[in-house]
N, C-alpha and C. Protein backbone atom coordinates (compact mmCIF):
# COMPACT_ATOMS: atom_id res chain seq x y z
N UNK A 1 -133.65 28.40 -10.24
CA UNK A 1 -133.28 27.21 -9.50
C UNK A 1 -134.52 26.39 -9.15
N UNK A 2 -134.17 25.00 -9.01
CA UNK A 2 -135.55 24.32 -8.63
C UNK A 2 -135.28 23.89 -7.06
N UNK A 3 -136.79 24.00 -6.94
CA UNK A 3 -136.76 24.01 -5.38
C UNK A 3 -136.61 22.37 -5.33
N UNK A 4 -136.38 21.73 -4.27
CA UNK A 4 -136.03 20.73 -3.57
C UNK A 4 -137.37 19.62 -3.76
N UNK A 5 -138.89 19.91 -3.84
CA UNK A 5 -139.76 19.42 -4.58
C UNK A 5 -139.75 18.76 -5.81
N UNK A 6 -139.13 20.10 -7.00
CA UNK A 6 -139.09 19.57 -8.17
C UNK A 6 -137.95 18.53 -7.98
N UNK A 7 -137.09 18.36 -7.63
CA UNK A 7 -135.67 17.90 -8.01
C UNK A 7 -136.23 16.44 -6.92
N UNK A 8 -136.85 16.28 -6.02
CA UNK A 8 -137.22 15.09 -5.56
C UNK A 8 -137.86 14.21 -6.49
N UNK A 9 -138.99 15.07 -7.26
CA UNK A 9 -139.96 14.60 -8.19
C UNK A 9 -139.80 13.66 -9.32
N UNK A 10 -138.22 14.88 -9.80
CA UNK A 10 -137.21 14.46 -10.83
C UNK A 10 -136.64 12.85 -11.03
N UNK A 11 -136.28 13.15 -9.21
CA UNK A 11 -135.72 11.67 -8.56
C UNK A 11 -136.42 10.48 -8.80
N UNK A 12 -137.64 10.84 -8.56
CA UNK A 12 -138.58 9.52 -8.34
C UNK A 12 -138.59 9.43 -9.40
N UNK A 13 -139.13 10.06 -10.73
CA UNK A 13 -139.40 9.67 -11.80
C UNK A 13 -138.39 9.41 -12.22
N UNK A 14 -137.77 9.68 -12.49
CA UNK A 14 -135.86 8.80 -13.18
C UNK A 14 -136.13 7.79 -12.37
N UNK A 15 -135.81 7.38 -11.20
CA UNK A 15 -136.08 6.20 -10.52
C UNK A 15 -136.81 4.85 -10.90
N UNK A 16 -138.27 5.88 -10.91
CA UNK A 16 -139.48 4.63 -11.56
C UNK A 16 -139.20 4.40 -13.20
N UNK A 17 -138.36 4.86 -13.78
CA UNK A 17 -138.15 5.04 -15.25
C UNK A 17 -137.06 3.60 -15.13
N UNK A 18 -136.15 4.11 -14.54
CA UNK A 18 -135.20 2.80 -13.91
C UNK A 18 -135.40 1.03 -14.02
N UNK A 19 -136.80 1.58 -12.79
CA UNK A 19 -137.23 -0.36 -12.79
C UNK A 19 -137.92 -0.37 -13.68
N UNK A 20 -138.47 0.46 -14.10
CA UNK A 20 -139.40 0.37 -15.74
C UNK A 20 -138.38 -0.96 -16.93
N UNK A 21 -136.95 0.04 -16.52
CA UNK A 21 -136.18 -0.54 -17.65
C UNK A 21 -135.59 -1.97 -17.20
N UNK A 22 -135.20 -1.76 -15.91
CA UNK A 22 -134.73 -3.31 -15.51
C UNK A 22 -135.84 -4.24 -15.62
N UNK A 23 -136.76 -3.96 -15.11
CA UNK A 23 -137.77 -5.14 -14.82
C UNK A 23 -137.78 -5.63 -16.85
N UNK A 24 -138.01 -4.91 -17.89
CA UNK A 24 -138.03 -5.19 -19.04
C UNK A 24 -137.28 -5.85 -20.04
N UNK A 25 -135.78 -5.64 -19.45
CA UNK A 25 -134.20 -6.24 -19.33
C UNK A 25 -134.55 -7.69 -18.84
N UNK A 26 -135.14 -7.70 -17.60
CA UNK A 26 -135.29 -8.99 -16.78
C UNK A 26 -136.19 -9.82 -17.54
N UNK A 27 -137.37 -9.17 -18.35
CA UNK A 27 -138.33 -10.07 -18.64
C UNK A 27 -137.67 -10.39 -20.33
N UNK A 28 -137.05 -9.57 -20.68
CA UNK A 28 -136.01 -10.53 -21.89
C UNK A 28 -135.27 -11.41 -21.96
N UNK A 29 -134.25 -11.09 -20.29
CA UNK A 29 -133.86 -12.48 -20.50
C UNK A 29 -134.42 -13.27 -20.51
N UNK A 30 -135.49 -13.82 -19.54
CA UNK A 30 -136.13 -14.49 -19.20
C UNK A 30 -136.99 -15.48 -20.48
N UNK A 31 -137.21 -14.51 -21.63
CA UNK A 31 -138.15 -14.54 -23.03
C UNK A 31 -136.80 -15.62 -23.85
N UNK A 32 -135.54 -15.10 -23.72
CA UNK A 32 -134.33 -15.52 -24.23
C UNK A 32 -134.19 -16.69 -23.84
N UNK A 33 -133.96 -17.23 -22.54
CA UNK A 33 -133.90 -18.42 -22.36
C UNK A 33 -135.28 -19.46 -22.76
N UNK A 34 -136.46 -18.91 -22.61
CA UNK A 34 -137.41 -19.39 -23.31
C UNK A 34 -136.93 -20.26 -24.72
N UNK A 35 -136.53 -18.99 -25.45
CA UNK A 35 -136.64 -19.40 -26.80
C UNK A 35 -135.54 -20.39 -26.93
N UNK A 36 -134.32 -19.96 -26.70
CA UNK A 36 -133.32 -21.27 -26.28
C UNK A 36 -133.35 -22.78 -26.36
N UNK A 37 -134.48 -22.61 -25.18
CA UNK A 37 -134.55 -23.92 -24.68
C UNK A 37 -135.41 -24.99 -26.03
N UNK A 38 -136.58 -23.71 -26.29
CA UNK A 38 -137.44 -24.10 -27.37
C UNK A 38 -136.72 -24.64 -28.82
N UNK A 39 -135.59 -24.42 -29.04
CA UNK A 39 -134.72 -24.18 -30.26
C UNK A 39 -134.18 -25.60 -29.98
N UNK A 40 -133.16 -25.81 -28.69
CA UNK A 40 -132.56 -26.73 -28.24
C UNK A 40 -133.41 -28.23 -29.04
N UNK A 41 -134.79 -27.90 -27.60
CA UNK A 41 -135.74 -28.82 -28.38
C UNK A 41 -136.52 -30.00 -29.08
N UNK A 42 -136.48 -27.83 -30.29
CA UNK A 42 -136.59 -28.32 -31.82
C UNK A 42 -135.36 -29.08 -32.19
N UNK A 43 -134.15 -28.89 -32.32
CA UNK A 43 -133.51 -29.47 -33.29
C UNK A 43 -133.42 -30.85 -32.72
N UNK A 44 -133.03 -31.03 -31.35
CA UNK A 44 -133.28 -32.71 -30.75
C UNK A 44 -134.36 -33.26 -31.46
N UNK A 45 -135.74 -33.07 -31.17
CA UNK A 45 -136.78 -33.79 -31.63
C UNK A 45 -136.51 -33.82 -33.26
N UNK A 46 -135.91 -32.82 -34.08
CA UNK A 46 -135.97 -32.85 -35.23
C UNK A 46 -134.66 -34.16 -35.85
N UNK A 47 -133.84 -34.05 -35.08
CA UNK A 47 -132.65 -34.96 -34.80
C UNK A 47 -133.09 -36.43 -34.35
N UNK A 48 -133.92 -36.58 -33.91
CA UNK A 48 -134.35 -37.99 -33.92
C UNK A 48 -135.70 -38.36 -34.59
N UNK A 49 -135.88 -37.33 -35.72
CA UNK A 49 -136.91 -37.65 -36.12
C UNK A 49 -138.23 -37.34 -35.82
N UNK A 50 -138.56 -36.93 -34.46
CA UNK A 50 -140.17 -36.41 -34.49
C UNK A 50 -140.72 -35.47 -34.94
N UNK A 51 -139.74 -34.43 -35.71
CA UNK A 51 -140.31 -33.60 -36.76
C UNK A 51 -139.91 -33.72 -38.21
N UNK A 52 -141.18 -33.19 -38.84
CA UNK A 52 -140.51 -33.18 -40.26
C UNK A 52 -140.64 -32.23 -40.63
N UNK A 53 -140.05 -32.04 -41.87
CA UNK A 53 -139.11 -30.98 -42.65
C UNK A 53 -140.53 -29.69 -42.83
N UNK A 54 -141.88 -30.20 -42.41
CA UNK A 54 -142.74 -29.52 -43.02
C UNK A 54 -142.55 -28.45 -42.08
N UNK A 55 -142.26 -28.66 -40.90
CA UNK A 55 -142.19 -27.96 -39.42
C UNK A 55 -140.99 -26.69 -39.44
N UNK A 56 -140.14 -27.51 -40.25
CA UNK A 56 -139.07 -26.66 -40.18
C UNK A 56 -139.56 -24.41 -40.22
N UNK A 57 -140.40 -23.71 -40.07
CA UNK A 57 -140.71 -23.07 -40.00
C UNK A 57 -141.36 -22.18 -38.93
N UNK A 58 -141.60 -23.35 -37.60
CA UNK A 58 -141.04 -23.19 -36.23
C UNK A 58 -140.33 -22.61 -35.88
N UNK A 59 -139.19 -23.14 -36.43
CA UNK A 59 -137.72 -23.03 -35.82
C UNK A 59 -137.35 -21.48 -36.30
N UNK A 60 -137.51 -21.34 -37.64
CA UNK A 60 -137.72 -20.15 -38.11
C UNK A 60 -138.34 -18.95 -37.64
N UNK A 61 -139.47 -19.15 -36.90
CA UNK A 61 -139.87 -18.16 -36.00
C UNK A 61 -139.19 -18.10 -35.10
N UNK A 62 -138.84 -19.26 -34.02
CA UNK A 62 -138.27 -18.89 -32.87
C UNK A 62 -136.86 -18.02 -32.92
N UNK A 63 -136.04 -18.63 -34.10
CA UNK A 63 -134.75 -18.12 -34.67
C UNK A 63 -134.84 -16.66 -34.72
N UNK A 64 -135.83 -16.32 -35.24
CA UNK A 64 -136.21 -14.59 -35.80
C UNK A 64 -136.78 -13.86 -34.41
N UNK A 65 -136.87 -14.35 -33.70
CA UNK A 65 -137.61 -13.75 -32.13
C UNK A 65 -136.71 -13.56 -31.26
N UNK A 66 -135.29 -14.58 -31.18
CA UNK A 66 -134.37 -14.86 -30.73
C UNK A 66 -133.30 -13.43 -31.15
N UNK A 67 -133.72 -13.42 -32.23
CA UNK A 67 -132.47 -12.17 -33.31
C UNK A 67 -133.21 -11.15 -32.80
N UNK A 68 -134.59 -10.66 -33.17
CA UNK A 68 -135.42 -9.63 -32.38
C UNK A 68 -134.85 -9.36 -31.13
N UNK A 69 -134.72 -9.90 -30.47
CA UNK A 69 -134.70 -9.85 -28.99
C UNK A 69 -133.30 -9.69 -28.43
N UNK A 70 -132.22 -9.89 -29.78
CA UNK A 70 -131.13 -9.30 -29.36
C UNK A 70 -130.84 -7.92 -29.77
N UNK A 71 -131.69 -7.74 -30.78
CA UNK A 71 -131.12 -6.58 -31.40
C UNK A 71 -131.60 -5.69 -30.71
N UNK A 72 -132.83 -5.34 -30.06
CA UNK A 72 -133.52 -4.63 -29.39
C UNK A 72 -132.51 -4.27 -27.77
N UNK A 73 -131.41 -5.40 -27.48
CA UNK A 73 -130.40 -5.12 -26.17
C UNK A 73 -129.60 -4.11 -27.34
N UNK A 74 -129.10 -4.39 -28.65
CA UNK A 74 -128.25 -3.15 -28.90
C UNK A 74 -128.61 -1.91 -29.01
N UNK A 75 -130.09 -1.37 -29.07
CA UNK A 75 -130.09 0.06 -28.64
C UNK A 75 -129.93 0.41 -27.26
């Protein structure tokens, strides 16, 4: 049996493992709406013209960071 030490110990560390994971959750969304907004944007500015087609590879990154960043919530 574990004494009341270990099993506190246990606690804390599951605990700090916890906000480990939320705080990392939090800073994705956070990365998510980033990219969003960045996407939004791109296609406006690209939509009236202040970008050209050379750029189009921007968008492409952000697109692929965006997919990254979901797939990484499905594990």
């Amino acid at each position: 049996m574990k004494n009341s030490n270990e099993r506190s110990s246990e606690e804390l560390l599951l605990q700090h493992e916890l906000e480990i994971a939320q705080g990392i959750m939090e800073s994705k969304e956070q990365y998510r709406k980033i990219i969003k907004a960045a996407i939004a944007r791109w296609v406006k500015d690209f939509q009236e013209g202040r970008i050209e087609v050379q750029s189009v590879d921007d968008l492409r990154k952000l697109i692929e960071l965006d997919i990254e960043l979901q797939k990484e919530d499905l594990s």
